[in-house]
Protein backbone atom coordinates (compact mmCIF):
# COMPACT_ATOMS: atom_id res chain seq x y z
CA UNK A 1 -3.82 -27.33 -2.65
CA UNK A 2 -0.55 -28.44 -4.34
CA UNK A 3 2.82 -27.27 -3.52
CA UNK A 4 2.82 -25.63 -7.43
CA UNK A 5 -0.27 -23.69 -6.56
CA UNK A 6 0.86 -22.36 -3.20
CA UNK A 7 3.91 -21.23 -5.37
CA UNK A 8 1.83 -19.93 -7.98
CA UNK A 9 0.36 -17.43 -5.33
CA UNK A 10 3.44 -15.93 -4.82
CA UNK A 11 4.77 -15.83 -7.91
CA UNK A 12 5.60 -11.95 -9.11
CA UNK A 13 2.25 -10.70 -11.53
CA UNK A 14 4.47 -10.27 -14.30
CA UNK A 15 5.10 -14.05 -15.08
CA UNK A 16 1.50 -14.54 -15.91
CA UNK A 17 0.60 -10.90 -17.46
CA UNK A 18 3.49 -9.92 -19.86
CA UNK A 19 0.41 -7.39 -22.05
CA UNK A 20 1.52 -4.43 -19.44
CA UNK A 21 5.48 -5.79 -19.16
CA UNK A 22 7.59 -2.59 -19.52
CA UNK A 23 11.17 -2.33 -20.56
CA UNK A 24 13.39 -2.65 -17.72
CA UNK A 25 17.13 -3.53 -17.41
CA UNK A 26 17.53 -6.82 -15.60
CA UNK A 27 18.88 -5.11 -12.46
CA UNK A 28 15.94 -3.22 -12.13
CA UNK A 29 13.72 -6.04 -12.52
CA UNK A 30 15.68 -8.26 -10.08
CA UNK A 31 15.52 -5.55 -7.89
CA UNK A 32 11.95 -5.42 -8.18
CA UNK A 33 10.94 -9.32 -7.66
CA UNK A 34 13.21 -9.10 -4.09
CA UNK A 35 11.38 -6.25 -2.71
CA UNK A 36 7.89 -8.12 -4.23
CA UNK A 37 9.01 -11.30 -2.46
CA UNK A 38 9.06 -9.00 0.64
CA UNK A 39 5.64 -7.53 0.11
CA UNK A 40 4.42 -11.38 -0.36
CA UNK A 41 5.76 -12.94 2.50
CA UNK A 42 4.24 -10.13 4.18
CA UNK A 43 7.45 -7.97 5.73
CA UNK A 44 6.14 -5.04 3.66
CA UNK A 45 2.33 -5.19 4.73
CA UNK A 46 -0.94 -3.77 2.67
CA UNK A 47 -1.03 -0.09 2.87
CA UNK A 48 2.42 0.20 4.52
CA UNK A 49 5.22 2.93 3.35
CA UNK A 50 8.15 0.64 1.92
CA UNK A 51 11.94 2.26 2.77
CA UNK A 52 12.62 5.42 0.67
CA UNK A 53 14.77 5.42 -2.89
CA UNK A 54 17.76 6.23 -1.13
CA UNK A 55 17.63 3.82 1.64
CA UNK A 56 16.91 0.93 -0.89
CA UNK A 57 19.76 2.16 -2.65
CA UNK A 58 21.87 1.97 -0.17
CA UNK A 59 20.64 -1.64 0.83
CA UNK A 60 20.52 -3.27 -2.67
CA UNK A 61 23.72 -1.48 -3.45
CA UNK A 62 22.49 0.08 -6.63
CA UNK A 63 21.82 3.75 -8.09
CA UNK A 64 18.53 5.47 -7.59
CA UNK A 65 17.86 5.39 -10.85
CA UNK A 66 17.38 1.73 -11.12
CA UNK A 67 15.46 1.73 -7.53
CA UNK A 68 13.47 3.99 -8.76
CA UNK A 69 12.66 2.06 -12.65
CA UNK A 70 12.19 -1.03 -9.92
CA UNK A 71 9.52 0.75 -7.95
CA UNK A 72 7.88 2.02 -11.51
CA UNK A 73 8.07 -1.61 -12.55
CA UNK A 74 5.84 -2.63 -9.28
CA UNK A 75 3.57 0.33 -9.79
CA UNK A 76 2.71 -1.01 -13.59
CA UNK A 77 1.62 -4.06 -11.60
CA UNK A 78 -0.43 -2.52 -8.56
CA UNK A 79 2.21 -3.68 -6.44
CA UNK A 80 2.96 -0.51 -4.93
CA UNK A 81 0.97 2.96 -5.02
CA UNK A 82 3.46 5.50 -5.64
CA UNK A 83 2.30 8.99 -4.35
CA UNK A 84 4.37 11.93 -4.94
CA UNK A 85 5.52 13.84 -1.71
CA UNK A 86 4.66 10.94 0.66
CA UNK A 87 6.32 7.73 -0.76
CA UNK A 88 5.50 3.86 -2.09
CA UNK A 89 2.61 2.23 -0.53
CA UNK A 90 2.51 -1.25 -0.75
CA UNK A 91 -1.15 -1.90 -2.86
CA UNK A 92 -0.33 -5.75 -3.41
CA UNK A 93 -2.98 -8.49 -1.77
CA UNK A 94 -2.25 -11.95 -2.33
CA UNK A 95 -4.82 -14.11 -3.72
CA UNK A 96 -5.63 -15.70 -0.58
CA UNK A 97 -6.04 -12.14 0.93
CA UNK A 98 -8.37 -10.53 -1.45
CA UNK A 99 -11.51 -11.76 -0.01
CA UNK A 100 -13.84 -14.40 0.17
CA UNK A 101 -15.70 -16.32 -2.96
CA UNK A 102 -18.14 -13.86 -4.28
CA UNK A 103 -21.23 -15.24 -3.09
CA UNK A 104 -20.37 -15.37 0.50
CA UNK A 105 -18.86 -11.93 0.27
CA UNK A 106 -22.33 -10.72 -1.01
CA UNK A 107 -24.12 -12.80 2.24
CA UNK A 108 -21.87 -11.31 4.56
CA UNK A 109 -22.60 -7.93 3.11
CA UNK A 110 -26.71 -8.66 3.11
CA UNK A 111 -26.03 -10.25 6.83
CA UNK A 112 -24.25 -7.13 8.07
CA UNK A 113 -26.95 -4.15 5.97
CA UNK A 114 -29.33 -6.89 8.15
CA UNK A 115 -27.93 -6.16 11.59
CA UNK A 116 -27.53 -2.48 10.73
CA UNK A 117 -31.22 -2.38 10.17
CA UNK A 118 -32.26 -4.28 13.22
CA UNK A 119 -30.04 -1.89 15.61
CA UNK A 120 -30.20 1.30 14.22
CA UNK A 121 -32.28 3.61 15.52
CA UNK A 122 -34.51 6.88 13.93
CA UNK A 123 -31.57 9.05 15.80
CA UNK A 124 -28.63 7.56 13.91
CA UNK A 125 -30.20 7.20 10.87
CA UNK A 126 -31.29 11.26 11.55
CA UNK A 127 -27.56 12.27 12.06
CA UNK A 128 -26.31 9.97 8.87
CA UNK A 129 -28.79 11.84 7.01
CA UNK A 130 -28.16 14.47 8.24
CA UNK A 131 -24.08 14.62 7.88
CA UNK A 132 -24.36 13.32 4.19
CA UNK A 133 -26.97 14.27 1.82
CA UNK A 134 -26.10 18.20 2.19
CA UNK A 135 -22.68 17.79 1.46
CA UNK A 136 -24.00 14.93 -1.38
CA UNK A 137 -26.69 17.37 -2.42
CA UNK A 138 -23.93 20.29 -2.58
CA UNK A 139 -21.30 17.88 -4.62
CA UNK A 140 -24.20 16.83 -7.36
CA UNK A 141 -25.70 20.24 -7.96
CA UNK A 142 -22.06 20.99 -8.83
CA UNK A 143 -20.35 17.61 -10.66
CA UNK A 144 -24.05 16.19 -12.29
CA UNK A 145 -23.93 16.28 -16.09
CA UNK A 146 -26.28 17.18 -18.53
CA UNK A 147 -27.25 13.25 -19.14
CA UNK A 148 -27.00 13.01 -15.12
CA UNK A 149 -29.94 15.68 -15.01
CA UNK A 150 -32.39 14.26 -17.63
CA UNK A 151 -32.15 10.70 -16.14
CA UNK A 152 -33.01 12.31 -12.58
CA UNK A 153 -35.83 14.17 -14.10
CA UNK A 154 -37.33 11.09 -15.77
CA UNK A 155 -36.89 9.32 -12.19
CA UNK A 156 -38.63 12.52 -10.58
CA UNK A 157 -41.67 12.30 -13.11
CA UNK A 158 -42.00 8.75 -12.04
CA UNK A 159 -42.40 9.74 -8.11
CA UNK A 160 -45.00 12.64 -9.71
CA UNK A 161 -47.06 10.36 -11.07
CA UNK A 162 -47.69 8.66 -7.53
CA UNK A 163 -50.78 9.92 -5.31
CA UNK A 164 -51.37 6.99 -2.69
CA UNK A 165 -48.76 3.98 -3.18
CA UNK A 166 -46.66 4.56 -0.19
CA UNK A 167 -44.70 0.96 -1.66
CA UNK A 168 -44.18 2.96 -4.86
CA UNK A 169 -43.56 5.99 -3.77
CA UNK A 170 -40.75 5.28 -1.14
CA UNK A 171 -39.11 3.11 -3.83
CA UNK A 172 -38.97 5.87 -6.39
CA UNK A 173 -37.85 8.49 -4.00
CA UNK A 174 -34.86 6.38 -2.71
CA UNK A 175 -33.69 5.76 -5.92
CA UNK A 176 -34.04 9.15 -6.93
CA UNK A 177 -31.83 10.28 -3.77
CA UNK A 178 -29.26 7.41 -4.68
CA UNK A 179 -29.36 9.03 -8.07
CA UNK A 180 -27.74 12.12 -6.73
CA UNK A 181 -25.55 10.23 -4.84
CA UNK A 182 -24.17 8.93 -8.50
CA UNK A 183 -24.19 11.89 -9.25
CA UNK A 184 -21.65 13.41 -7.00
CA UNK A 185 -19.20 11.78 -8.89
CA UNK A 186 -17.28 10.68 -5.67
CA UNK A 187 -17.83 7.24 -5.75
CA UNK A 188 -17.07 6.70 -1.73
CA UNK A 189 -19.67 9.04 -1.12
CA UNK A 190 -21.86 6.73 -3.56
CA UNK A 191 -20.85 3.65 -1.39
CA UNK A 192 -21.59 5.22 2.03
CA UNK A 193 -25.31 6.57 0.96
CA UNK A 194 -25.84 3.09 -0.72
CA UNK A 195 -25.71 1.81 2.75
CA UNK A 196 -28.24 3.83 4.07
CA UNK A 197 -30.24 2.71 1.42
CA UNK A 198 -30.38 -0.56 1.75
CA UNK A 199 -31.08 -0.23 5.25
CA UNK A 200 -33.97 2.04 4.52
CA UNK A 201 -34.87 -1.11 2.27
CA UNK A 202 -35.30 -3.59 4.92
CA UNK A 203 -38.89 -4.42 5.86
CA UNK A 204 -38.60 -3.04 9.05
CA UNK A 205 -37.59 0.43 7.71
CA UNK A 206 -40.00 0.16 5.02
CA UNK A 207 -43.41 -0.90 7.24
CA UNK A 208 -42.35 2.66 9.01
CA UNK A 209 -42.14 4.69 6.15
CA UNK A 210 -45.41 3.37 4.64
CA UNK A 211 -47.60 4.10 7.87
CA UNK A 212 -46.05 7.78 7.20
CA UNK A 213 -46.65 8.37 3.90
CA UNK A 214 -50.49 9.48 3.50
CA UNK A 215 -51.36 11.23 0.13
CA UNK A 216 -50.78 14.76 1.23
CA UNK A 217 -47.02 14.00 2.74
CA UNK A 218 -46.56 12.37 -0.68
CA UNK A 219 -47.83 15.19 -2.49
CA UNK A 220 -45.36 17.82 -0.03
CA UNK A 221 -42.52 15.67 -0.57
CA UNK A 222 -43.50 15.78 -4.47
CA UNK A 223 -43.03 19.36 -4.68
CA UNK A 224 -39.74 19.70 -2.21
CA UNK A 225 -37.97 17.39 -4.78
CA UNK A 226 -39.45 18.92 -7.81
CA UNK A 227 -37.84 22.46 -6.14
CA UNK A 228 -34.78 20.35 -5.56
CA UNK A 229 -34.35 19.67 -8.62
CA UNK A 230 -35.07 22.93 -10.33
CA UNK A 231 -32.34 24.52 -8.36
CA UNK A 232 -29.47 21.69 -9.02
CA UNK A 233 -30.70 22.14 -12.86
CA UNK A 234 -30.10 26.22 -12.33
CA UNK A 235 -26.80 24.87 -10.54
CA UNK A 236 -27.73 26.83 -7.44
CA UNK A 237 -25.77 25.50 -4.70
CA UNK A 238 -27.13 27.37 -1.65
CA UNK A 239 -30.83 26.67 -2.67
CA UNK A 240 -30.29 23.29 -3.26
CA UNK A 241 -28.83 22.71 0.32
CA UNK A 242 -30.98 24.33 1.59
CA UNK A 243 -34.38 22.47 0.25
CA UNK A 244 -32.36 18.55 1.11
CA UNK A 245 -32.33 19.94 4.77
CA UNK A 246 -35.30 20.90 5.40
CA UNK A 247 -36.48 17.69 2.82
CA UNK A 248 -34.23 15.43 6.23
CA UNK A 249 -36.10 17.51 8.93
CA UNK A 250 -39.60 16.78 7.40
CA UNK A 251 -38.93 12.96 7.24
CA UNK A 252 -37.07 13.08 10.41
CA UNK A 253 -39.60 14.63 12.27
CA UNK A 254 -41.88 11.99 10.95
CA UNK A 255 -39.50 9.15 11.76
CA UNK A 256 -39.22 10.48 14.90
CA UNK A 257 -42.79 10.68 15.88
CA UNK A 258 -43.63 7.63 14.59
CA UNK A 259 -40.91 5.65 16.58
């Protein structure tokens, strides 16, 4: 790498991107590339709470006014989160910081939902279950939209039409359950259930679950999630939570017994 390039990654966002470049009076804006050279060279870390208006004030020997047009400048660039009643976070990663090259990020990702497969047992996935598809189940019978429910029926007359393909069925129903977690609306709780189902997607997890889905638990767990979804359709919260736990204590007793 070239000296221009290492200089490149430091250089303040707005020198390359002048489409989001707001007015700003020049003391502002000098104001703004010394406290960005600070974030950069890494005295004002990721995530950290940079000094207060009036303490930058004070330092820079300026008004608050133009700290404060400084700071918005930043914000316009994701430099800095600014979050009313707590402060400016610093929300700036340098190039070289943001991660690795995209295909080894996804390896490391498949290597780690891997190891998470191999050393998880029925009991922790049982308590993951059990902490989030309640509260997921709660949040979507709530937040899911009218398009929301019609895709989730089409996905649930898909698993209806299944009477013996264990392979089939299992696919369908964990796409159906990562359906409601879309449907929450909360995309952290998305990401977290998307975990647990790619583990439940690894061929160890999925040899398990086929030995334990015979025609009639398919046919039970047919109609729990065809009364699941009836009462997220009716928007009826209590029912709703009620049917996902006893839908977890069904599979985890079977989980259970099998392991």
């Amino acid at each position: 790498m070239s000296v221009n390039q290492v200089a490149d990654t430091d250089a303040p966002p707005w020198v390359n991107d002048l489409s989001r470049h707001p007015l700003i009076t020049p003391q502002a804006k000098d104001i703004a590339t010394r406290v960005f050279a600070r974030i950069a060279s890494g005295a004002y870390p990721f995530g950290t709470r940079i000094p207060a208006e009036r303490d930058l004030a004070a330092e820079f020997q300026d008004t608050r006014a133009t700290i404060r047009q400084a700071l918005e400048f930043l914000a316009t660039y994701d430099v800095v989160a600014r979050r009313a009643g707590s402060g400016t976070f610093v929300s700036y990663r340098k190039p070289s910081d943001q991660g690795l090259p995209r295909e080894r990020v996804a390896l490391e990702s498949q290597s780690s939902i891997h190891l998470l497969a191999e050393t998880a047992s029925p009991f922790a996935m049982s308590i993951a279950e059990s902490i989030l598809e309640p509260e997921m189940v709660r949040l979507a019978t709530i937040y899911m939209s009218t398009r929301d429910l019609a895709e989730l029926n089409r996905q649930l007359s898909a698993l209806e039409g299944i009477v013996t393909e264990s392979d089939a069925f299992a696919t369908l129903e964990d796409d159906f359950m990562m359906m409601l977690a879309r449907g929450t609306h909360n995309s952290l709780i998305a990401a977290m259930y998307a975990i647990l189902h790619e583990v439940r997607r690894q061929p160890q997890w999925a040899a398990s679950r086929r030995q334990m889905l015979t025609p009639s638990k398919i046919r039970s767990a047919q109609m729990l999630l065809r009364s699941l979804y009836d009462a997220i359709s009716r928007r009826d919260v209590e029912t709703a939570v009620e049917l996902i736990k006893l839908h977890v204590a069904s599979t985890h007793e079977d989980m259970i017994y099998e392991s």
